[in-house]
N, C-alpha and C. Protein backbone atom coordinates (compact mmCIF):
# COMPACT_ATOMS: atom_id res chain seq x y z
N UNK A 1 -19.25 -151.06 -123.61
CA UNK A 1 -19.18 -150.30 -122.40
C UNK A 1 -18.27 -149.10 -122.61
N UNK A 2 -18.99 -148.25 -122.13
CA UNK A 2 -18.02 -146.91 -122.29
C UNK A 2 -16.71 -146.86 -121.06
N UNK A 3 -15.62 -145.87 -121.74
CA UNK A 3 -14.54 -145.92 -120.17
C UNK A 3 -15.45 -144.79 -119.19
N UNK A 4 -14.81 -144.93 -118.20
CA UNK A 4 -15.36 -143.46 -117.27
C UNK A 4 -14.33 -142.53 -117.79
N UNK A 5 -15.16 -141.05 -117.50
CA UNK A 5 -14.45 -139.90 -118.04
C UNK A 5 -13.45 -139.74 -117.00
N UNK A 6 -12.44 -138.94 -117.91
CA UNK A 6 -11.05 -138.70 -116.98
C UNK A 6 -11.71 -137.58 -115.88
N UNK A 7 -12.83 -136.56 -116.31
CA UNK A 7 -12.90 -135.05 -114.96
C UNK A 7 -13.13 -136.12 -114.17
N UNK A 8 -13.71 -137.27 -114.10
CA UNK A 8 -14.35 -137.61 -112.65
C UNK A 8 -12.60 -138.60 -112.13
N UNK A 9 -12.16 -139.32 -113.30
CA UNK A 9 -11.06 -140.10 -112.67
C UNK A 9 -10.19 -139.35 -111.43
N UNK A 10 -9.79 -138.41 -112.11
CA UNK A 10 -8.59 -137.48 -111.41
C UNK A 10 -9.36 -137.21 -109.83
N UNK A 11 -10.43 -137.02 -110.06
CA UNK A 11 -10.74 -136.04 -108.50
C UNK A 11 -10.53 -137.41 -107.65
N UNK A 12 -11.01 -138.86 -107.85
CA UNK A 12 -11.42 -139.97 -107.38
C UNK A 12 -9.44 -140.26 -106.75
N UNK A 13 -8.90 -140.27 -107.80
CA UNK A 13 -7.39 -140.79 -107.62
C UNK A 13 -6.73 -139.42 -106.30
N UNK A 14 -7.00 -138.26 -106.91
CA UNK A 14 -6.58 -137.34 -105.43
C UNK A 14 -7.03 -137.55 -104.27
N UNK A 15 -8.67 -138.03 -104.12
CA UNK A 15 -8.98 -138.22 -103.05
C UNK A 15 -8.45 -139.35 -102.13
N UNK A 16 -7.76 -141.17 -103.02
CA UNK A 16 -7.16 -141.81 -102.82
C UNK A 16 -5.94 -141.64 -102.05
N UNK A 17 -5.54 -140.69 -103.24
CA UNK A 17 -3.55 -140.53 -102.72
C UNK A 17 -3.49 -139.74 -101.36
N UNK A 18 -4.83 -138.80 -100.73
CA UNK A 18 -4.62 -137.94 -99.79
C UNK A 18 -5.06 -138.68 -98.57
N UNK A 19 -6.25 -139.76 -98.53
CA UNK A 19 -6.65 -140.67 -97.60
C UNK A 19 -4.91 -141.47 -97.09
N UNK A 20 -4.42 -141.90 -98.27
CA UNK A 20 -2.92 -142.88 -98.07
C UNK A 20 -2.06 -142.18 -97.21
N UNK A 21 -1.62 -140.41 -97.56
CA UNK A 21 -0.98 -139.52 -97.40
C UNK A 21 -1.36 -139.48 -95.64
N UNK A 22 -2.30 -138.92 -95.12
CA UNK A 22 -2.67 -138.96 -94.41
C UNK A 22 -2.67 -140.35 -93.28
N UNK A 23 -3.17 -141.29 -93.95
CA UNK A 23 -2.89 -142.24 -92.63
C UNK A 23 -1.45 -142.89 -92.43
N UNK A 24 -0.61 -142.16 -93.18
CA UNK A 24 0.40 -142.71 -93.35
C UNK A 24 1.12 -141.50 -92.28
N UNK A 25 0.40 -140.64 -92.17
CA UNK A 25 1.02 -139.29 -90.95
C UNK A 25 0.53 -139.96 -90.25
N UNK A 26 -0.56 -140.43 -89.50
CA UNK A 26 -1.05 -140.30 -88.27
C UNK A 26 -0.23 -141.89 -87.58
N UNK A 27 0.01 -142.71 -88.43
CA UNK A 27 0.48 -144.17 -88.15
C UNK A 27 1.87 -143.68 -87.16
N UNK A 28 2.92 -142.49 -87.62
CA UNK A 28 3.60 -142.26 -86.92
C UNK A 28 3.64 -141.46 -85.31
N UNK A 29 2.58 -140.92 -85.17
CA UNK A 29 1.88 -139.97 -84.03
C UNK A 29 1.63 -141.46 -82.69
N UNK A 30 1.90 -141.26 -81.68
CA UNK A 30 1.49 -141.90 -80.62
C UNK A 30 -0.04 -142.14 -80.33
N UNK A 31 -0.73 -143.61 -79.38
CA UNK A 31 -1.63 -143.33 -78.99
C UNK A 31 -1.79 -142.46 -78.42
N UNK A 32 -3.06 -142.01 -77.83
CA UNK A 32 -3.35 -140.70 -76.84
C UNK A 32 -4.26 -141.64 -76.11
N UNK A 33 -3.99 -141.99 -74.69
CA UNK A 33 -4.84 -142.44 -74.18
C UNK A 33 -5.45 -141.18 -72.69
N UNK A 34 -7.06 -141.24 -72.85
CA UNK A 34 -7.23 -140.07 -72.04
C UNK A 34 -7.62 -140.70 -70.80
N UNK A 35 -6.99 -140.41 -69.31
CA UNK A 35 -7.05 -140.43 -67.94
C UNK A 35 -7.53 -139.28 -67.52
N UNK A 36 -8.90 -139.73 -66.35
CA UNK A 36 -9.60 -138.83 -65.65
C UNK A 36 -9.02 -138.69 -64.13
N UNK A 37 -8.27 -137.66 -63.63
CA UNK A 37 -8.58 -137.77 -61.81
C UNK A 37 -9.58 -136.93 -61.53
N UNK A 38 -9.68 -137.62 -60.25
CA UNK A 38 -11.19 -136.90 -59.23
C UNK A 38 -10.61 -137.62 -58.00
N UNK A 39 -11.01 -137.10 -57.00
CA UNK A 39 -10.69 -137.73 -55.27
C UNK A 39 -11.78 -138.88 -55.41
N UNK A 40 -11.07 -140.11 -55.40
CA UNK A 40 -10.01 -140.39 -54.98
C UNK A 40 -9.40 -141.36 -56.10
N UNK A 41 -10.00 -141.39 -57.62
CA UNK A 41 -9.29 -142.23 -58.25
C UNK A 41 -8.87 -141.83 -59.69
N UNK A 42 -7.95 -142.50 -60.27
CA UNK A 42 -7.57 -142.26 -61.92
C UNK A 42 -8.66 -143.33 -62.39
N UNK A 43 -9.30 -142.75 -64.01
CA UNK A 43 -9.99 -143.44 -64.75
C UNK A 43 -9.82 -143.56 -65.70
N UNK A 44 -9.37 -144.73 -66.90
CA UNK A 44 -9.40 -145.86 -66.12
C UNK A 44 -8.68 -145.85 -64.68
N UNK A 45 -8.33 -147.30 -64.16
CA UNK A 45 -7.41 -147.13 -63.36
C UNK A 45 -6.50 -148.05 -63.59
N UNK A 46 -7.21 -148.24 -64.97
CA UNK A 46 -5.72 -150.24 -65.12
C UNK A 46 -5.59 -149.48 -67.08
N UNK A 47 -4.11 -149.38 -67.58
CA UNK A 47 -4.36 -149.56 -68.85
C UNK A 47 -3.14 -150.28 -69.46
N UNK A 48 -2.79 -150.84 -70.37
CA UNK A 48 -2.28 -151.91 -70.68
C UNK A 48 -1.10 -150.73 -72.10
N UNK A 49 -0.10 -151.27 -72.20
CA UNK A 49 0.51 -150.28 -73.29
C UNK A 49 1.79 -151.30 -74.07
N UNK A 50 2.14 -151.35 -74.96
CA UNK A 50 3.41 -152.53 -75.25
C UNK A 50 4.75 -151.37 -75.25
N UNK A 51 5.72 -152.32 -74.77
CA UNK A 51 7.03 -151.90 -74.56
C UNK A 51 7.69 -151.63 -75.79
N UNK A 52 8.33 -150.39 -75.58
CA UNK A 52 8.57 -149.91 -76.86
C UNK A 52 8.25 -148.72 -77.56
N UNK A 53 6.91 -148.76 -77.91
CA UNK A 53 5.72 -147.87 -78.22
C UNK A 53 5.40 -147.02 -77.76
N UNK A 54 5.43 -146.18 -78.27
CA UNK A 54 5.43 -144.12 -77.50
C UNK A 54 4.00 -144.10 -77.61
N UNK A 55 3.46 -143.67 -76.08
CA UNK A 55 2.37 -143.27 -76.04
C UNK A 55 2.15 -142.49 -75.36
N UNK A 56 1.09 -141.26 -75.56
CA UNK A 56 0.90 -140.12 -74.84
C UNK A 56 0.12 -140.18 -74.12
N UNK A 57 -0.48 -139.98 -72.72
CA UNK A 57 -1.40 -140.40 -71.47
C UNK A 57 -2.30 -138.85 -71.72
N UNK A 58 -3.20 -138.25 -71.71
CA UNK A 58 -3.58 -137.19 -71.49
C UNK A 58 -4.56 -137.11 -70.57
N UNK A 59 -3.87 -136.35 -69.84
CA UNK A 59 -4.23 -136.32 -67.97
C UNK A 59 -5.36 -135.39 -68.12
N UNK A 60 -6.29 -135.46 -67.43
CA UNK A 60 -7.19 -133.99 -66.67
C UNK A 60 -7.89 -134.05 -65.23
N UNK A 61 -8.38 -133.57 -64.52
CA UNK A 61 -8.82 -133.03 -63.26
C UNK A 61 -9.57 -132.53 -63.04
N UNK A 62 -10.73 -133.47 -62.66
CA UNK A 62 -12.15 -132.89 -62.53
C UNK A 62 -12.60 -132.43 -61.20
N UNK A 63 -11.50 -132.61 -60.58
CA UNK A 63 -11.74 -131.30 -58.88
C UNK A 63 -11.02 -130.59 -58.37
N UNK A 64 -9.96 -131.30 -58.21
CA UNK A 64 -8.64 -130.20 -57.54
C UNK A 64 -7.61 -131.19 -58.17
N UNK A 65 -6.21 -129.80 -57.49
CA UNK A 65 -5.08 -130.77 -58.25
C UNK A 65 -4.08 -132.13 -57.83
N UNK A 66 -4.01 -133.02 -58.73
CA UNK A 66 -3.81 -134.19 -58.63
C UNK A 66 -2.14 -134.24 -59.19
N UNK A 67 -1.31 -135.50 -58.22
CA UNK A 67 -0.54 -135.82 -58.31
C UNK A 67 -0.38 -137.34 -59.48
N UNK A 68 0.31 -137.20 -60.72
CA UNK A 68 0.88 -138.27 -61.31
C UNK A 68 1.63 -138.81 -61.24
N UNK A 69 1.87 -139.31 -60.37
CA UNK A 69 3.58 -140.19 -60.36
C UNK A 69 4.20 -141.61 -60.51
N UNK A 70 5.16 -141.53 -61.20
CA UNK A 70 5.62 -143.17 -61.49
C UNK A 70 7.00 -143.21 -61.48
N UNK A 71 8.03 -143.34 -60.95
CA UNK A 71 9.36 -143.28 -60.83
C UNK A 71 10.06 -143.87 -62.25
N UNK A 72 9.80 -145.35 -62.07
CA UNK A 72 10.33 -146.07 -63.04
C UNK A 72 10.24 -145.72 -64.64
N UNK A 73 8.63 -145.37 -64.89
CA UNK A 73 8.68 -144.86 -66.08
C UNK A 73 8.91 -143.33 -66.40
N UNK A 74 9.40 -142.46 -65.31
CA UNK A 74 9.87 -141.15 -65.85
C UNK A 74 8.73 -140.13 -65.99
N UNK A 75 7.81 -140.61 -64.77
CA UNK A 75 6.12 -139.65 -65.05
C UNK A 75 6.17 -139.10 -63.32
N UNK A 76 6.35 -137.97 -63.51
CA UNK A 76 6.10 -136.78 -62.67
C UNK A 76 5.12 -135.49 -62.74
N UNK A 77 4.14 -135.35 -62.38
CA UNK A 77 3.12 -134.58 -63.42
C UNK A 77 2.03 -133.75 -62.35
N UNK A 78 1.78 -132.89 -63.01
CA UNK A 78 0.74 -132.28 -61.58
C UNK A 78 -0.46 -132.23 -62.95
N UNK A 79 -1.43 -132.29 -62.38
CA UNK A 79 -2.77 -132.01 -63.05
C UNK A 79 -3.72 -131.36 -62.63
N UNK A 80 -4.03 -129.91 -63.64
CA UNK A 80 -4.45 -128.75 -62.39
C UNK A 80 -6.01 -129.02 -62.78
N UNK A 81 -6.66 -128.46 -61.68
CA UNK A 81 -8.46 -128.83 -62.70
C UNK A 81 -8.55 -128.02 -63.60
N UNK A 82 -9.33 -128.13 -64.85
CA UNK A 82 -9.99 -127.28 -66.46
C UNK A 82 -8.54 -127.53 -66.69
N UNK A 83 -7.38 -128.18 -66.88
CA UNK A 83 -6.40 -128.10 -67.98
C UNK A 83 -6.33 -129.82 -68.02
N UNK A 84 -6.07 -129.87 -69.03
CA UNK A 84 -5.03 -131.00 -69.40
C UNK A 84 -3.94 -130.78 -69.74
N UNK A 85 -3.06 -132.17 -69.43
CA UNK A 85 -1.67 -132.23 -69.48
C UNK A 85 -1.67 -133.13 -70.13
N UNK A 86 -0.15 -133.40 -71.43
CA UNK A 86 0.09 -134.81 -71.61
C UNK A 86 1.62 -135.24 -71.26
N UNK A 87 1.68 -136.39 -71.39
CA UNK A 87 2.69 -136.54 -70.86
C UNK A 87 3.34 -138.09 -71.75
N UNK A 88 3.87 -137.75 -72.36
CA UNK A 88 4.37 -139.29 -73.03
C UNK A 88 5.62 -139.66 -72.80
N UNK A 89 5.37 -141.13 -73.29
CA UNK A 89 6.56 -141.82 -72.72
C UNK A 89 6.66 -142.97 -73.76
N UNK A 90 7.58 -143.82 -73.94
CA UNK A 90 8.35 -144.87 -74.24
C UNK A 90 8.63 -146.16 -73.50
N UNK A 91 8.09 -146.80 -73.18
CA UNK A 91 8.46 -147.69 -71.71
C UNK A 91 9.25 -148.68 -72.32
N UNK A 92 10.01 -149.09 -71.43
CA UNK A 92 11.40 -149.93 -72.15
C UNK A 92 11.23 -151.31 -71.45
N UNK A 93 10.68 -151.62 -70.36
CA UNK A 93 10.57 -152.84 -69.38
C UNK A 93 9.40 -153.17 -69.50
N UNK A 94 9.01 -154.66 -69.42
CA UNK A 94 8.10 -155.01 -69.13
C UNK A 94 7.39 -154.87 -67.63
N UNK A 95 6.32 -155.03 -67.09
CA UNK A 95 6.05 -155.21 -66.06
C UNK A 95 4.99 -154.26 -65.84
N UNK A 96 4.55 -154.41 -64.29
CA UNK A 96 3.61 -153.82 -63.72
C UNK A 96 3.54 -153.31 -62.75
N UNK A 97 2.89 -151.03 -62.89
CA UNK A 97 3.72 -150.30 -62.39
C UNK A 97 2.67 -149.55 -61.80
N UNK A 98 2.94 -149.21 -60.76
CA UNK A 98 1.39 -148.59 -60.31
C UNK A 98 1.77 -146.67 -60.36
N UNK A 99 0.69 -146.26 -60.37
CA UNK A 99 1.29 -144.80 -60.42
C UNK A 99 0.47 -144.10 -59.55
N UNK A 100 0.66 -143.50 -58.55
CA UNK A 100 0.37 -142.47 -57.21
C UNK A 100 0.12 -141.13 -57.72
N UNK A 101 -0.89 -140.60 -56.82
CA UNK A 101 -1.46 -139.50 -56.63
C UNK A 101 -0.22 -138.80 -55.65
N UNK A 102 0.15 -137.85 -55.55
CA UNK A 102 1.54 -137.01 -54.64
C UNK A 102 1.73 -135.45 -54.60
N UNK A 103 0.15 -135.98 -54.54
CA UNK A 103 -0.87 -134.07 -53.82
C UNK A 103 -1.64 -134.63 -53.32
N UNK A 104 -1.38 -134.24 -51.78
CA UNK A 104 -2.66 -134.49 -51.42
C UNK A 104 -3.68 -134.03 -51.45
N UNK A 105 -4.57 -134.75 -51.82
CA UNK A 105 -6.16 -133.93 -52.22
C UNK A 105 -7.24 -134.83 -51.42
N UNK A 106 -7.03 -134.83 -50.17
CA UNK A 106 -8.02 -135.24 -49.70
C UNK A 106 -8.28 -136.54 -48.72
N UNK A 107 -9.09 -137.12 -47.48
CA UNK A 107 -8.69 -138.03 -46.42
C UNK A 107 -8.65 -139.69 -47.45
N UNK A 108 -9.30 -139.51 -48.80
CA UNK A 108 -9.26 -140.86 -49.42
C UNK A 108 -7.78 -141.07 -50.32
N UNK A 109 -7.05 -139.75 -50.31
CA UNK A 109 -5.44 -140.03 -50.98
C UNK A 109 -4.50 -140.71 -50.79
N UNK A 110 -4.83 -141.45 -50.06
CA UNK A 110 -3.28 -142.54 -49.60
C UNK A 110 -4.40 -143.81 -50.97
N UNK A 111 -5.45 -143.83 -51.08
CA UNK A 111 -5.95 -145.18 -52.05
C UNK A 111 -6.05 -144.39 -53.55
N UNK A 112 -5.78 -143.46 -53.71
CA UNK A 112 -5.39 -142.91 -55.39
C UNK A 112 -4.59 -143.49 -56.08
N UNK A 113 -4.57 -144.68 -57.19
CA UNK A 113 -3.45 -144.95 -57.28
C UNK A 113 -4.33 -145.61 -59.08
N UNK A 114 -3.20 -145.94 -59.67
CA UNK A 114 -3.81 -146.40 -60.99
C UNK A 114 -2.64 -147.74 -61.58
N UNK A 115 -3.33 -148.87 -62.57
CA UNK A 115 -2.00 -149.89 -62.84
C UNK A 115 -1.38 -149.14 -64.37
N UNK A 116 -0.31 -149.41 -64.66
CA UNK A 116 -0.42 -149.15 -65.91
C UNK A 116 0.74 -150.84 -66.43
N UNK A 117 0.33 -151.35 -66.94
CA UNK A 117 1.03 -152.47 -67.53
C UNK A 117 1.52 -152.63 -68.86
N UNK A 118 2.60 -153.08 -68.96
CA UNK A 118 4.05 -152.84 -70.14
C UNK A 118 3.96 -154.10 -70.29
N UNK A 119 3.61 -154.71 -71.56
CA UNK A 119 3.80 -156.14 -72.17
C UNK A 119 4.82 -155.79 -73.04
C-alpha cells in the first residue's frame, strides 16, 4: 500500500485545525435565542435558560412598539418594529419570571406577557 501524498495531507490537516479553531470561538459566544412581539403576545412565550449562562434574547416587532420588561433579571427594552434588539443577560437565581409588555400597544396589553425560566 502506498502512503497518501503529503500536497493532499497538509490541505486535509488545515482544514481540521480551522473547523477546531473555530468551534472553539463560537463555544464561548452566548445562545441567541430569537423572540417575536406582535399585539398581543411574545413568541415563544415560555423559554427555559440555565442559571449562570449568558444568553442573548434577540427581540423584534412585527407591528408596533413593544415593551420588554423583567425587573429581577435586569431587562428593560423597547422593541421598535423592522429593528431588532438584543439584550443579554446572565441570570443568577433560579426560578420563574414572567416578563411584561410596558407600551401600551393596544386593548389586548394588559395579557402580553411571556415565562422565561432559570433552572
Amino acid at each position: 500500500m502506498s502512503r497518501p501524498s503529503l500536497k493532499w495531507c497538509l490541505p486535509a490537516l488545515a482544514l481540521v485545525i480551522l473547523a477546531v479553531i473555530s468551534s472553539a470561538s463560537r463555544a464561548g459566544e452566548p445562545q441567541v435565542i430569537e423572540i417575536s412581539a406582535r399585539r398581543f403576545e411574545f413568541v415563544p412565550s415560555r423559554i427555559t435558560v440555565r442559571r449562570g449562562e449568558t444568553v442573548t434574547l434577540r427581540l423584534r416587532s412585527q407591528d408596533v412598539a413593544h415593551g420588554f420588561y423583567m425587573k429581577p433579571l435586569g431587562i428593560d427594552a423597547t422593541i421598535e418594529p423592522g429593528k431588532s434588539i438584543d439584550v443579554t443577560l446572565t441570570p443568577k437565581v433560579p426560578g420563574s419570571y414572567t416578563v411584561i409588555c410596558d407600551h401600551f400597544c393596544g386593548a389586548g396589553h394588559g395579557n402580553m406577557h411571556m415565562e422565561i425560566i432559570v433552572e
